[in-house]
C-alpha atoms as a PDB file:
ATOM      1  CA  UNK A   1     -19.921 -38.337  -4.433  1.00  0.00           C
ATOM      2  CA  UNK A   2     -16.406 -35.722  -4.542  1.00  0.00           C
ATOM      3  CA  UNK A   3     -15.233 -34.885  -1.404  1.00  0.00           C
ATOM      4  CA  UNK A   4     -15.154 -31.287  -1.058  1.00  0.00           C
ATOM      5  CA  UNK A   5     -13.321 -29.231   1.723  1.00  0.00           C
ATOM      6  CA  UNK A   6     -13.904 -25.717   1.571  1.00  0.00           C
ATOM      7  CA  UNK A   7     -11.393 -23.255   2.754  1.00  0.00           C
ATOM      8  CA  UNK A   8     -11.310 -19.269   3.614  1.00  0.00           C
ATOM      9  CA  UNK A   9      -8.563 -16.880   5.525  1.00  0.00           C
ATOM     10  CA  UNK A  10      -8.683 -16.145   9.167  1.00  0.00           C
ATOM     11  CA  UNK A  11     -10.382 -12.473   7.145  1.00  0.00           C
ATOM     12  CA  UNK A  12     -13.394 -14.156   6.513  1.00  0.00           C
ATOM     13  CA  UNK A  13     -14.674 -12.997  10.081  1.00  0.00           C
ATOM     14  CA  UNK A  14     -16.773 -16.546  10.626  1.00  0.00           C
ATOM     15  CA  UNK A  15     -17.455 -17.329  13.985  1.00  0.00           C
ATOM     16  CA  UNK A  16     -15.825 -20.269  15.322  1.00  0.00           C
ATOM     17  CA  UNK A  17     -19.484 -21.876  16.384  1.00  0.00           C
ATOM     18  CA  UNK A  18     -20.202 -21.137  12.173  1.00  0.00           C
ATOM     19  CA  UNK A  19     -16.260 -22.414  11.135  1.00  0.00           C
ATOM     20  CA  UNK A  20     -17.058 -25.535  13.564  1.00  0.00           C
ATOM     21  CA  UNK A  21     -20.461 -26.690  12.230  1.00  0.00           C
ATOM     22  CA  UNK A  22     -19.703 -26.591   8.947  1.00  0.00           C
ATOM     23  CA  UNK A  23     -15.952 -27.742   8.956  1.00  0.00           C
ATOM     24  CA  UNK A  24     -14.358 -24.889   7.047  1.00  0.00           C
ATOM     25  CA  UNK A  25     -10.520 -24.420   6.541  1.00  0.00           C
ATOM     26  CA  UNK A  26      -9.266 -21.429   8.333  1.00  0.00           C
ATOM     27  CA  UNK A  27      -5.911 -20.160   7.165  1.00  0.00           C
ATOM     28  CA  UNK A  28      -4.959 -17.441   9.416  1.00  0.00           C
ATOM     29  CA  UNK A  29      -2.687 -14.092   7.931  1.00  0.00           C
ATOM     30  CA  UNK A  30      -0.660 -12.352  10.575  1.00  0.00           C
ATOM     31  CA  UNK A  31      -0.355  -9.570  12.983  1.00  0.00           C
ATOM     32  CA  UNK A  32       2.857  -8.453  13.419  1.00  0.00           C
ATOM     33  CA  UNK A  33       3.634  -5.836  16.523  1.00  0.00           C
ATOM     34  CA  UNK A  34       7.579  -5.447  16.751  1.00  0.00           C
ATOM     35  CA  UNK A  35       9.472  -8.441  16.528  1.00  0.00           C
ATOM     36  CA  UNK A  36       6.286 -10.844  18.027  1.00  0.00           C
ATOM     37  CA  UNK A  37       4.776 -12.371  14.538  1.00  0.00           C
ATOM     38  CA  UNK A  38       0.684 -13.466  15.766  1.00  0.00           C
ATOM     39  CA  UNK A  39      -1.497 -15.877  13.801  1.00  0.00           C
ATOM     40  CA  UNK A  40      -4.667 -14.028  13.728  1.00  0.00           C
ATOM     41  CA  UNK A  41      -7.577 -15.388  15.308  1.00  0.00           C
ATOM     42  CA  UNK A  42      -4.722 -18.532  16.720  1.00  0.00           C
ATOM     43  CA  UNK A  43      -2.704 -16.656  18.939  1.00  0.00           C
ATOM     44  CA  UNK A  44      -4.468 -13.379  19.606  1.00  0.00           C
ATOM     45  CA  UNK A  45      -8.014 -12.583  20.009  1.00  0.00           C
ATOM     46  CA  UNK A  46      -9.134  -9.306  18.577  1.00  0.00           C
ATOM     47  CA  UNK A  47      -9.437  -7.909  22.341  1.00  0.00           C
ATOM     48  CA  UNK A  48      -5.775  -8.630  22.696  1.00  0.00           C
ATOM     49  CA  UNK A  49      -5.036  -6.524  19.681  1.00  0.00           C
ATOM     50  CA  UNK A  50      -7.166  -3.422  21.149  1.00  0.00           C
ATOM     51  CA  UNK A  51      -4.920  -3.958  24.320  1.00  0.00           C
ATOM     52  CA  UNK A  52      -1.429  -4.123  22.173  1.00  0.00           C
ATOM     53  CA  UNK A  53      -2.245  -1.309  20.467  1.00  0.00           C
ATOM     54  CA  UNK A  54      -3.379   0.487  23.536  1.00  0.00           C
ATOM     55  CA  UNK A  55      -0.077  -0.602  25.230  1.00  0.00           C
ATOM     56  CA  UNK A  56       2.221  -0.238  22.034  1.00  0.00           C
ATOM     57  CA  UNK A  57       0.587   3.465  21.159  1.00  0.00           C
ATOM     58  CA  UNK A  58       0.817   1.570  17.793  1.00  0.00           C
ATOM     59  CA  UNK A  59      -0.826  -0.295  14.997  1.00  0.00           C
ATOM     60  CA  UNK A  60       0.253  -3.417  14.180  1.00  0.00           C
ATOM     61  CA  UNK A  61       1.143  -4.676  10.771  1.00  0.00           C
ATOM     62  CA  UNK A  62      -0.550  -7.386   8.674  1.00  0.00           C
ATOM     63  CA  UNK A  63       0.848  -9.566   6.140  1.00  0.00           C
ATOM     64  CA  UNK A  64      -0.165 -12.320   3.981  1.00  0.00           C
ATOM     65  CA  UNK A  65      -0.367 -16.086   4.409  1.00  0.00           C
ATOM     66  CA  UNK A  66       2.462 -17.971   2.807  1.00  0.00           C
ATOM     67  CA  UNK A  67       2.380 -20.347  -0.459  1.00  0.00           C
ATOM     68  CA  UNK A  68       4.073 -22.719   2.649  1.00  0.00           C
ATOM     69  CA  UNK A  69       1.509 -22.045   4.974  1.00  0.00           C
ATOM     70  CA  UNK A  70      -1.268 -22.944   2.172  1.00  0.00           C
ATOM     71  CA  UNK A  71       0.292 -26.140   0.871  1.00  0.00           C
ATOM     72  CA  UNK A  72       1.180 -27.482   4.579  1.00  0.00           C
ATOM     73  CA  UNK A  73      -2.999 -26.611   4.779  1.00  0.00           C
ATOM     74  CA  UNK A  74      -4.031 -28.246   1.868  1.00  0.00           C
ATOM     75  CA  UNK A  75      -2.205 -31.264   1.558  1.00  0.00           C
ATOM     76  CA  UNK A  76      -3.915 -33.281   3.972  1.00  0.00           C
ATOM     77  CA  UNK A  77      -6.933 -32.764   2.296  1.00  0.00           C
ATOM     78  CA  UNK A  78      -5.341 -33.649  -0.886  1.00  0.00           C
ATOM     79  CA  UNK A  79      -4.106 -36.505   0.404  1.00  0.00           C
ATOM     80  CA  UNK A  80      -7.484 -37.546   1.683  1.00  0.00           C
ATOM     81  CA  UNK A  81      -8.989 -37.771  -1.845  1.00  0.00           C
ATOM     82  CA  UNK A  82     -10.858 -34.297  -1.326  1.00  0.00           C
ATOM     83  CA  UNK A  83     -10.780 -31.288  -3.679  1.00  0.00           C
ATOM     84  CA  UNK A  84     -10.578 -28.034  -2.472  1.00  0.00           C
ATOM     85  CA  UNK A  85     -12.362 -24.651  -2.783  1.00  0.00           C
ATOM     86  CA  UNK A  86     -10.317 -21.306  -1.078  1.00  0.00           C
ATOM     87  CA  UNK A  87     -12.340 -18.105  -1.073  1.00  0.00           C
ATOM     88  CA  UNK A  88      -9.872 -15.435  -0.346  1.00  0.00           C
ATOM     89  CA  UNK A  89      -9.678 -11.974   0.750  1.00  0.00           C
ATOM     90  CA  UNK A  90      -9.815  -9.273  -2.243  1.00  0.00           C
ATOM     91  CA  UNK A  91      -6.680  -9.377  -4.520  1.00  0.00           C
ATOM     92  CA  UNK A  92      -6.697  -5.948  -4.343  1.00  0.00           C
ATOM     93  CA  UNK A  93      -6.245  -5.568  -0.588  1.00  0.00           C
ATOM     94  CA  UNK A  94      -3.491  -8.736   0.250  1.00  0.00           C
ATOM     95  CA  UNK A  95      -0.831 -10.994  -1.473  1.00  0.00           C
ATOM     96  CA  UNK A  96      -3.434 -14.097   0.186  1.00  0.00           C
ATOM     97  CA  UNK A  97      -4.968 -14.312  -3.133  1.00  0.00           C
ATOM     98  CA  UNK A  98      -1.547 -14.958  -5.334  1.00  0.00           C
ATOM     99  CA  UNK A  99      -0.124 -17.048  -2.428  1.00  0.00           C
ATOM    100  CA  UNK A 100      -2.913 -19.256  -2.473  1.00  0.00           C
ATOM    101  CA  UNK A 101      -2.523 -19.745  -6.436  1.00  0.00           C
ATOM    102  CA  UNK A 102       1.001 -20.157  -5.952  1.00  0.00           C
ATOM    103  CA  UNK A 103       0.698 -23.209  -3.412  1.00  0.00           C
ATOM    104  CA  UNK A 104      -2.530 -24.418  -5.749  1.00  0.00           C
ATOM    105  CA  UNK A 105       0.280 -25.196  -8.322  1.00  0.00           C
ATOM    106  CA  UNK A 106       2.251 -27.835  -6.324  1.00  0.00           C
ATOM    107  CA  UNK A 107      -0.594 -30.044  -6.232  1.00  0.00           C
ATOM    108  CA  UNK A 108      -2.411 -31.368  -9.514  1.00  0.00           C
ATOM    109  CA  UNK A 109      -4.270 -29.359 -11.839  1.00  0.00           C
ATOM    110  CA  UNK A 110      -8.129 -29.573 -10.759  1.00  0.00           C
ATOM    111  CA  UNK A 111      -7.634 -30.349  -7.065  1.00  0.00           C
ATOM    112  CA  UNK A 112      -8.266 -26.741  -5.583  1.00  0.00           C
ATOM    113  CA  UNK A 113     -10.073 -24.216  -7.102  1.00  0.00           C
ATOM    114  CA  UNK A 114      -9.252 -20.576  -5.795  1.00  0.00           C
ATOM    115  CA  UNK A 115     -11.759 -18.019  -6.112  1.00  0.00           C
ATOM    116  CA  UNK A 116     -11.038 -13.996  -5.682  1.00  0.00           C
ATOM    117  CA  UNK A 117     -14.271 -12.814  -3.212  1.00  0.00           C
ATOM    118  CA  UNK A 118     -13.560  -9.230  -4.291  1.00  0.00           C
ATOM    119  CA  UNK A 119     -13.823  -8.591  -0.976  1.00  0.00           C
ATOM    120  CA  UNK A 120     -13.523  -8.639   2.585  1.00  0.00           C
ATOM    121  CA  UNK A 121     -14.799  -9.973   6.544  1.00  0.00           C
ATOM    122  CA  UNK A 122     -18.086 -11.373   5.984  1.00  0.00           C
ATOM    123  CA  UNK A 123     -18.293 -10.317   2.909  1.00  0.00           C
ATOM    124  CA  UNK A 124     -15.764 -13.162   2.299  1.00  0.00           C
ATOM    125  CA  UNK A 125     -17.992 -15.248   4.826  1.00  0.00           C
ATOM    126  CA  UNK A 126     -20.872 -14.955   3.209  1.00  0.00           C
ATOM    127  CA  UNK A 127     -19.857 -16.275   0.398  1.00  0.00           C
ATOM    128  CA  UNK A 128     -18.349 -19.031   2.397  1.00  0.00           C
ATOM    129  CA  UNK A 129     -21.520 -19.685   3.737  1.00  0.00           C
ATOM    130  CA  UNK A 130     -23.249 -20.002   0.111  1.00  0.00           C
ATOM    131  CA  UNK A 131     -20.265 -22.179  -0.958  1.00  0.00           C
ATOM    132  CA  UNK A 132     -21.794 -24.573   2.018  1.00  0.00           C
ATOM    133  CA  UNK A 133     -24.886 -24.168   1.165  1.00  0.00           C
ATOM    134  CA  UNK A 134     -23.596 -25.764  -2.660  1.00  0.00           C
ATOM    135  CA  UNK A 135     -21.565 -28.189  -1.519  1.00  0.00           C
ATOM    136  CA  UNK A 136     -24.632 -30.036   0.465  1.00  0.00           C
ATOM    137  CA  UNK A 137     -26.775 -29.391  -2.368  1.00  0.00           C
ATOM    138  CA  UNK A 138     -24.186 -32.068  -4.378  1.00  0.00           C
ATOM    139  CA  UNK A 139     -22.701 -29.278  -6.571  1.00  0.00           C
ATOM    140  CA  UNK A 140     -18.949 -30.069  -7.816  1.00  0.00           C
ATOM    141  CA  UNK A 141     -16.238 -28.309  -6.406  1.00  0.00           C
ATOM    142  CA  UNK A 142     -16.031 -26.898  -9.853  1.00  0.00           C
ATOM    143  CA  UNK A 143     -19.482 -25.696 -10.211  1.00  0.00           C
ATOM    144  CA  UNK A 144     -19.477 -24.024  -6.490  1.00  0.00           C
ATOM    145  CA  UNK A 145     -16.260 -22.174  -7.531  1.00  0.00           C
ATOM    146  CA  UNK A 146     -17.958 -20.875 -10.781  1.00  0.00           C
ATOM    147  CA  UNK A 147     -21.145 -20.300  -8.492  1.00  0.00           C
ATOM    148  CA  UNK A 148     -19.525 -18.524  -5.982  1.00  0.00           C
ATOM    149  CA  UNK A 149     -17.588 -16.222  -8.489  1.00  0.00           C
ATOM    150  CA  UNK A 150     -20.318 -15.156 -10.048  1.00  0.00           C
ATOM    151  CA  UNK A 151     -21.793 -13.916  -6.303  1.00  0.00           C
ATOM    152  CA  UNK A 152     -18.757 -11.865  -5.891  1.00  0.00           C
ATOM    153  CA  UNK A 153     -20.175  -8.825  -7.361  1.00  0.00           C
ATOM    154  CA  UNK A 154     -23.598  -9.048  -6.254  1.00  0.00           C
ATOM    155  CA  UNK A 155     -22.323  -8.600  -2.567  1.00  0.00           C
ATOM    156  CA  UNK A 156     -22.857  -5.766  -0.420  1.00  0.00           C
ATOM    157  CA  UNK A 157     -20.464  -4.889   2.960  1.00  0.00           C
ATOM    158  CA  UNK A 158     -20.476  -1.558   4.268  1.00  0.00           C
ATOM    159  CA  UNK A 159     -19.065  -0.643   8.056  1.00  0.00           C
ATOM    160  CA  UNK A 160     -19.160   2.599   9.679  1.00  0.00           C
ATOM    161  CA  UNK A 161     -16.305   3.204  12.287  1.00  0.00           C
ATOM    162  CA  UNK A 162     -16.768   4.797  15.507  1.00  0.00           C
ATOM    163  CA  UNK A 163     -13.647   6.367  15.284  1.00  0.00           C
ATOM    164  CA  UNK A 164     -11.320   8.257  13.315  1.00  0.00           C
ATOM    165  CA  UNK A 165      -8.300   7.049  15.455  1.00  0.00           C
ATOM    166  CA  UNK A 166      -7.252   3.995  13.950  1.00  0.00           C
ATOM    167  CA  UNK A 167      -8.193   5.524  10.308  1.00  0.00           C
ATOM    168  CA  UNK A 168      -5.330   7.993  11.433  1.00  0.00           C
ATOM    169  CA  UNK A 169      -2.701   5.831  13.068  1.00  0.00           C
ATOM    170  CA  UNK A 170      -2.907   3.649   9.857  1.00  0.00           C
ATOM    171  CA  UNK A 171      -2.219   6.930   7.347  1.00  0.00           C
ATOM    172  CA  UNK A 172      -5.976   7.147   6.429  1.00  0.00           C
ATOM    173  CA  UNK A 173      -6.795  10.380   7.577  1.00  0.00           C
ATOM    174  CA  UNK A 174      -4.187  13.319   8.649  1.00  0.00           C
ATOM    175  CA  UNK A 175      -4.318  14.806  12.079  1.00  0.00           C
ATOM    176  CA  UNK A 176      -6.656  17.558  11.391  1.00  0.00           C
ATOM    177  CA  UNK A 177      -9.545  15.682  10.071  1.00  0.00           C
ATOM    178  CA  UNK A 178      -8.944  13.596  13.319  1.00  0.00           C
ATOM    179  CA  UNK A 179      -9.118  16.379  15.221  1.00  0.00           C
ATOM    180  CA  UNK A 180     -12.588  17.687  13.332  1.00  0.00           C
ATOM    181  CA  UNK A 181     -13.898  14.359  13.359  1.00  0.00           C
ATOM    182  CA  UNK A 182     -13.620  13.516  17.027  1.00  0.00           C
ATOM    183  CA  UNK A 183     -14.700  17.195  17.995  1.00  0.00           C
ATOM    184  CA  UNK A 184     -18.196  16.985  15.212  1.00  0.00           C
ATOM    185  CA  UNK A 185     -18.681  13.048  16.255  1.00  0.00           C
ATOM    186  CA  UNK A 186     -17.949  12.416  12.676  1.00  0.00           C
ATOM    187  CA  UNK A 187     -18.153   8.793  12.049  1.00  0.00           C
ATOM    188  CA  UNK A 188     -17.795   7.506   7.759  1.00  0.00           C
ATOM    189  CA  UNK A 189     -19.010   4.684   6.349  1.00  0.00           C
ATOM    190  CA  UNK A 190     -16.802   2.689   4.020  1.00  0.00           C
ATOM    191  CA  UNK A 191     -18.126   0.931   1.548  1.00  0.00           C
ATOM    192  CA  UNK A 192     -16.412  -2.629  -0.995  1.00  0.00           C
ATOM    193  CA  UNK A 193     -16.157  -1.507  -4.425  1.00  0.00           C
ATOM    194  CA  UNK A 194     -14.483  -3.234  -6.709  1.00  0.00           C
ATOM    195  CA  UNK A 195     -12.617  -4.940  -4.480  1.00  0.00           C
ATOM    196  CA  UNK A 196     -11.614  -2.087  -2.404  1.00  0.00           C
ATOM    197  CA  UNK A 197     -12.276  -0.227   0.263  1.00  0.00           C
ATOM    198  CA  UNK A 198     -14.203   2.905  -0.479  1.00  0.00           C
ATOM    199  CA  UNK A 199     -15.194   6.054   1.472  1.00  0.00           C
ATOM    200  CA  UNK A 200     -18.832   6.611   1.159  1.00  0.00           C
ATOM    201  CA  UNK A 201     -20.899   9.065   3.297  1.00  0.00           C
ATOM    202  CA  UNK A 202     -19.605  10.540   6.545  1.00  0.00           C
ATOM    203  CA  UNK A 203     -22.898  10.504   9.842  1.00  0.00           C
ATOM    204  CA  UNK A 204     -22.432  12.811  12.298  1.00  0.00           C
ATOM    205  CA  UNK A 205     -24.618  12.701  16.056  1.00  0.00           C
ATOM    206  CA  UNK A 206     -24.949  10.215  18.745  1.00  0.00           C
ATOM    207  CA  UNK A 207     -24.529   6.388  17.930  1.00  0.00           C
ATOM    208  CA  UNK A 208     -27.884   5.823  18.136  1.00  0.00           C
ATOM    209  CA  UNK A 209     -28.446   8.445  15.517  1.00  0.00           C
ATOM    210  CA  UNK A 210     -25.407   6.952  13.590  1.00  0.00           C
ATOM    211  CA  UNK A 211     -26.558   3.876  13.454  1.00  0.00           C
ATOM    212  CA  UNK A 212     -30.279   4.528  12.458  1.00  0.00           C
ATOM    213  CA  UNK A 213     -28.804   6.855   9.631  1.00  0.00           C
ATOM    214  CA  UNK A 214     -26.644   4.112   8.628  1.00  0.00           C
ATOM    215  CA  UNK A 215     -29.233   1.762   8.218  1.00  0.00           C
ATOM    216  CA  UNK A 216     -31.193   3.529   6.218  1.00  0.00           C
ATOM    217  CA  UNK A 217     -28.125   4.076   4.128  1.00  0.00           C
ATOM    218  CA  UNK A 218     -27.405   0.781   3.912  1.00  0.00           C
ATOM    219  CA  UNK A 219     -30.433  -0.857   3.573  1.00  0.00           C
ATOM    220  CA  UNK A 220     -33.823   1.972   3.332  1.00  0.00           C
ATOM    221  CA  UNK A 221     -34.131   0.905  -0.076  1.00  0.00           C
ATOM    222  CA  UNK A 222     -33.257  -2.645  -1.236  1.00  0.00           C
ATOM    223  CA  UNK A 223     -35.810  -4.535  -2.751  1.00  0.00           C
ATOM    224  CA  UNK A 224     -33.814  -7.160  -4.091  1.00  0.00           C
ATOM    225  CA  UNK A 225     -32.138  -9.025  -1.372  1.00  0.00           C
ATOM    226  CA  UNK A 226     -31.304 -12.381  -0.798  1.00  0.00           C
ATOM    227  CA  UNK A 227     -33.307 -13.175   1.667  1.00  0.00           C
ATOM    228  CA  UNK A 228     -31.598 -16.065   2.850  1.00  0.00           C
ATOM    229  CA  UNK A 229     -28.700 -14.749   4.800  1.00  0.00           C
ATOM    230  CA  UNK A 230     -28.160 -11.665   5.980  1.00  0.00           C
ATOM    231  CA  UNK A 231     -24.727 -10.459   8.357  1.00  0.00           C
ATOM    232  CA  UNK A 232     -23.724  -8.303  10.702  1.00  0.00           C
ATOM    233  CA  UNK A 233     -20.308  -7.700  11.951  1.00  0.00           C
ATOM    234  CA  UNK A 234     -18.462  -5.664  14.504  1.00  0.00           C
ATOM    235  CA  UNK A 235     -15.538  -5.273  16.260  1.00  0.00           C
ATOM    236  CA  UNK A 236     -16.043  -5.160  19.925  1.00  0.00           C
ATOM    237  CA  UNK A 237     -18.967  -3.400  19.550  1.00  0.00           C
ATOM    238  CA  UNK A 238     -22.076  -5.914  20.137  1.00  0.00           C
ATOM    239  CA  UNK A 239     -24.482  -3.882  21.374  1.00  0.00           C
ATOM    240  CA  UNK A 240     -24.781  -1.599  18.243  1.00  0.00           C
ATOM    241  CA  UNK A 241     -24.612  -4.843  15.923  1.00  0.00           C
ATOM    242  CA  UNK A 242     -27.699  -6.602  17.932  1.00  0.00           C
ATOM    243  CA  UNK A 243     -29.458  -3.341  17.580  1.00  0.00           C
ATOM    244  CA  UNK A 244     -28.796  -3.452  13.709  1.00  0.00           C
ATOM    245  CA  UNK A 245     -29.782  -6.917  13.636  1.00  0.00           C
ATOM    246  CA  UNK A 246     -33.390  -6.015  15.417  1.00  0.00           C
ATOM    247  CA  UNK A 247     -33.827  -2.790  12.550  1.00  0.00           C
ATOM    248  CA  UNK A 248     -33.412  -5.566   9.987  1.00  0.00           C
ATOM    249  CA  UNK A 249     -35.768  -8.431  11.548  1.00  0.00           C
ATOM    250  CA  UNK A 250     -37.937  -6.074  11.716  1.00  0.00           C
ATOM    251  CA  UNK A 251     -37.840  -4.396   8.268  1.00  0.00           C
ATOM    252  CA  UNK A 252     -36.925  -7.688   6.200  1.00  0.00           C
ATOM    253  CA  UNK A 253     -38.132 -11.762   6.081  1.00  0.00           C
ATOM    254  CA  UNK A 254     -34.809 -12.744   6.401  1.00  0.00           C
ATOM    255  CA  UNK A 255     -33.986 -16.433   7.239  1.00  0.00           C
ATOM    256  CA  UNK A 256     -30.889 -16.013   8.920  1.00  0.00           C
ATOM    257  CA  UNK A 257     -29.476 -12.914  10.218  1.00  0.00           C
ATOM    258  CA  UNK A 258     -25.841 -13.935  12.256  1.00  0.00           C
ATOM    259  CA  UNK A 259     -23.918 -11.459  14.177  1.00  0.00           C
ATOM    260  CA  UNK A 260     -20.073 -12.095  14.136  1.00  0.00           C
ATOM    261  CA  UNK A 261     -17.063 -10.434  15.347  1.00  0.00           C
ATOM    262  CA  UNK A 262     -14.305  -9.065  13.209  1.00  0.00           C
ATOM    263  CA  UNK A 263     -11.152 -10.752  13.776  1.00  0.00           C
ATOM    264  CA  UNK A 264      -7.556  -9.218  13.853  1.00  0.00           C
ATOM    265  CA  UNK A 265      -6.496  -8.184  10.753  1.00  0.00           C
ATOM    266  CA  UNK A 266      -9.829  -6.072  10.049  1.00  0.00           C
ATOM    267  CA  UNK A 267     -10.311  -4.604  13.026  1.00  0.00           C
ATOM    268  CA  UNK A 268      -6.722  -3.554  12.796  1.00  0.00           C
ATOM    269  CA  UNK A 269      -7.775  -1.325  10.111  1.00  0.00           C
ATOM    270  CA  UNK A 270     -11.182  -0.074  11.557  1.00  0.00           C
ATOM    271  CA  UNK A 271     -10.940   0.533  15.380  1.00  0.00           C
ATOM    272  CA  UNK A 272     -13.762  -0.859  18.060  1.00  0.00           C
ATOM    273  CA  UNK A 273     -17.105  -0.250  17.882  1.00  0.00           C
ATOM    274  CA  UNK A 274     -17.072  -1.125  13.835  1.00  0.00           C
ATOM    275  CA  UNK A 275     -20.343  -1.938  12.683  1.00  0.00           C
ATOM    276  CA  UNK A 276     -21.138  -3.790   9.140  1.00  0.00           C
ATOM    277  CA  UNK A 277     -23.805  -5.142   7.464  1.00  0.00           C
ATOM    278  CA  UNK A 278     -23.557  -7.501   4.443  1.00  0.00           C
ATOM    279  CA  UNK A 279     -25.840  -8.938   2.265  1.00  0.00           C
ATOM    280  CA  UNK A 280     -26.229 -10.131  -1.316  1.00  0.00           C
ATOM    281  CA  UNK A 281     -28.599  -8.842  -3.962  1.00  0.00           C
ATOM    282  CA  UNK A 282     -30.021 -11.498  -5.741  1.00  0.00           C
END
């Protein structure tokens, strides 16, 4: 039987109970405040980055894994007789995706299969999660990439963001429309299209409200869903994702529904008390 090790970016927003049980690769992109380079979700938690940023007055920057830092990944693996499968971040939102190509062409052709998720946090990890789901059903690492690929559009992540702040420190949104957010409780939703993030409806009212409106949004009417996994992921904001979760035990048969936080490099882009859910039609 091939020996298949499957591999995602620290982006993937997995939880490390979910990385752990089903041994997934984790190669982490960075945070970078100043001079002090962090490995995200190694060296910083995503509570240290709310108090960086708090302390700093400033958002960090991100940057891309290395074609180093995936070969010194890999190779073990390669050298343990397994072929690989690396589900990456969007190509159009990170240099991850060509990096990982790059370092897939020191080893020999066939060994590692990279695969574009078109998107991003568990949007990537739900894919992840099917890829798993493959692998112990004895697919080759070749059919789970094709698989997988095919998934990529049929995924659904959308997050509404509590706050307008880190939208605005990050060049998002200009000064005013903080201002007219804050002062309306203006919260928008952002939606993966294409591979990119997308502005698509803005909620206005208390969080409760917000999040009920988002729901139905999100999911009032799907029909079609994949009922065997369903997501949702914040960024320090637990409480509104376990109320989500209840809405869509309640509304939907749905195997699995995990709750996971977003790790560094998304929530450096989306501020705390982010809310996503993600799904996949089938």
């Amino acid at each position: 039987m091939e020996k298949i090790k499957i591999f995602a970016d620290s982006t993937c927003d997995l939880s490390p109970e979910l990385i752990e049980q089903h041994d997934i690769g984790i190669v982490p992109l960075n945070i970078i405040f100043g001079d002090d380079i962090f490995q995200d979700g190694v060296d910083i938690t995503t509570k240290e980055l709310y108090e960086k940023v708090e302390k700093y007055k400033c958002l960090p920057k991100t940057s891309a894994a290395s074609p180093g830092v995936f070969k010194t990944a890999f190779e073990p693996y390669i050298n343990k007789g397994y072929n690989i499968i690396y589900i990456s971040i969007s190509s159009e939102l990170s240099a991850t995706y060509q990096n990982a190509i790059l370092a897939a062409g020191m080893f020999d052709e066939g060994r590692i299969e990279i695969v574009d998720s078109r998107n991003l946090s568990t949007g990537i990890g739900i894919l992840v999660l099917n890829a798993v789901d493959l692998k112990n059903q004895g697919f080759t690492a070749k059919e789970i990439a094709q698989k997988i690929s095919e998934l990529t559009s049929k995924v659904e992540t959308e997050f509404v963001i509590d706050t307008l702040d880190y939208l605005y420190k990050g060049g998002r949104c200009n000064s005013v429309q903080r201002f007219a957010g804050g002062l309306l409780k203006i919260r928008p939703a952002i939606k993966v299209i294409d591979g990119k993030m997308t502005p698509s409806k803005k909620f206005r009212g208390k969080r409760e409200k917000v999040l009920d409106a988002f729901f139905d949004h999100v999911m009032g009417n799907v029909e079609n869903i994949d009922k065997k996994r369903v997501i949702v992921t914040h960024s320090q904001g637990l409480e509104s994702a376990l109320y989500l979760k209840e809405k869509i035990a309640q509304k939907f048969d749905v195997e699995e529904i995990l709750v996971t936080e977003a790790g560094c490099v998304i929530s450096s882009h989306c501020g705390q008390n982010t809310v996503g859910i993600i799904y996949i039609h089938k």
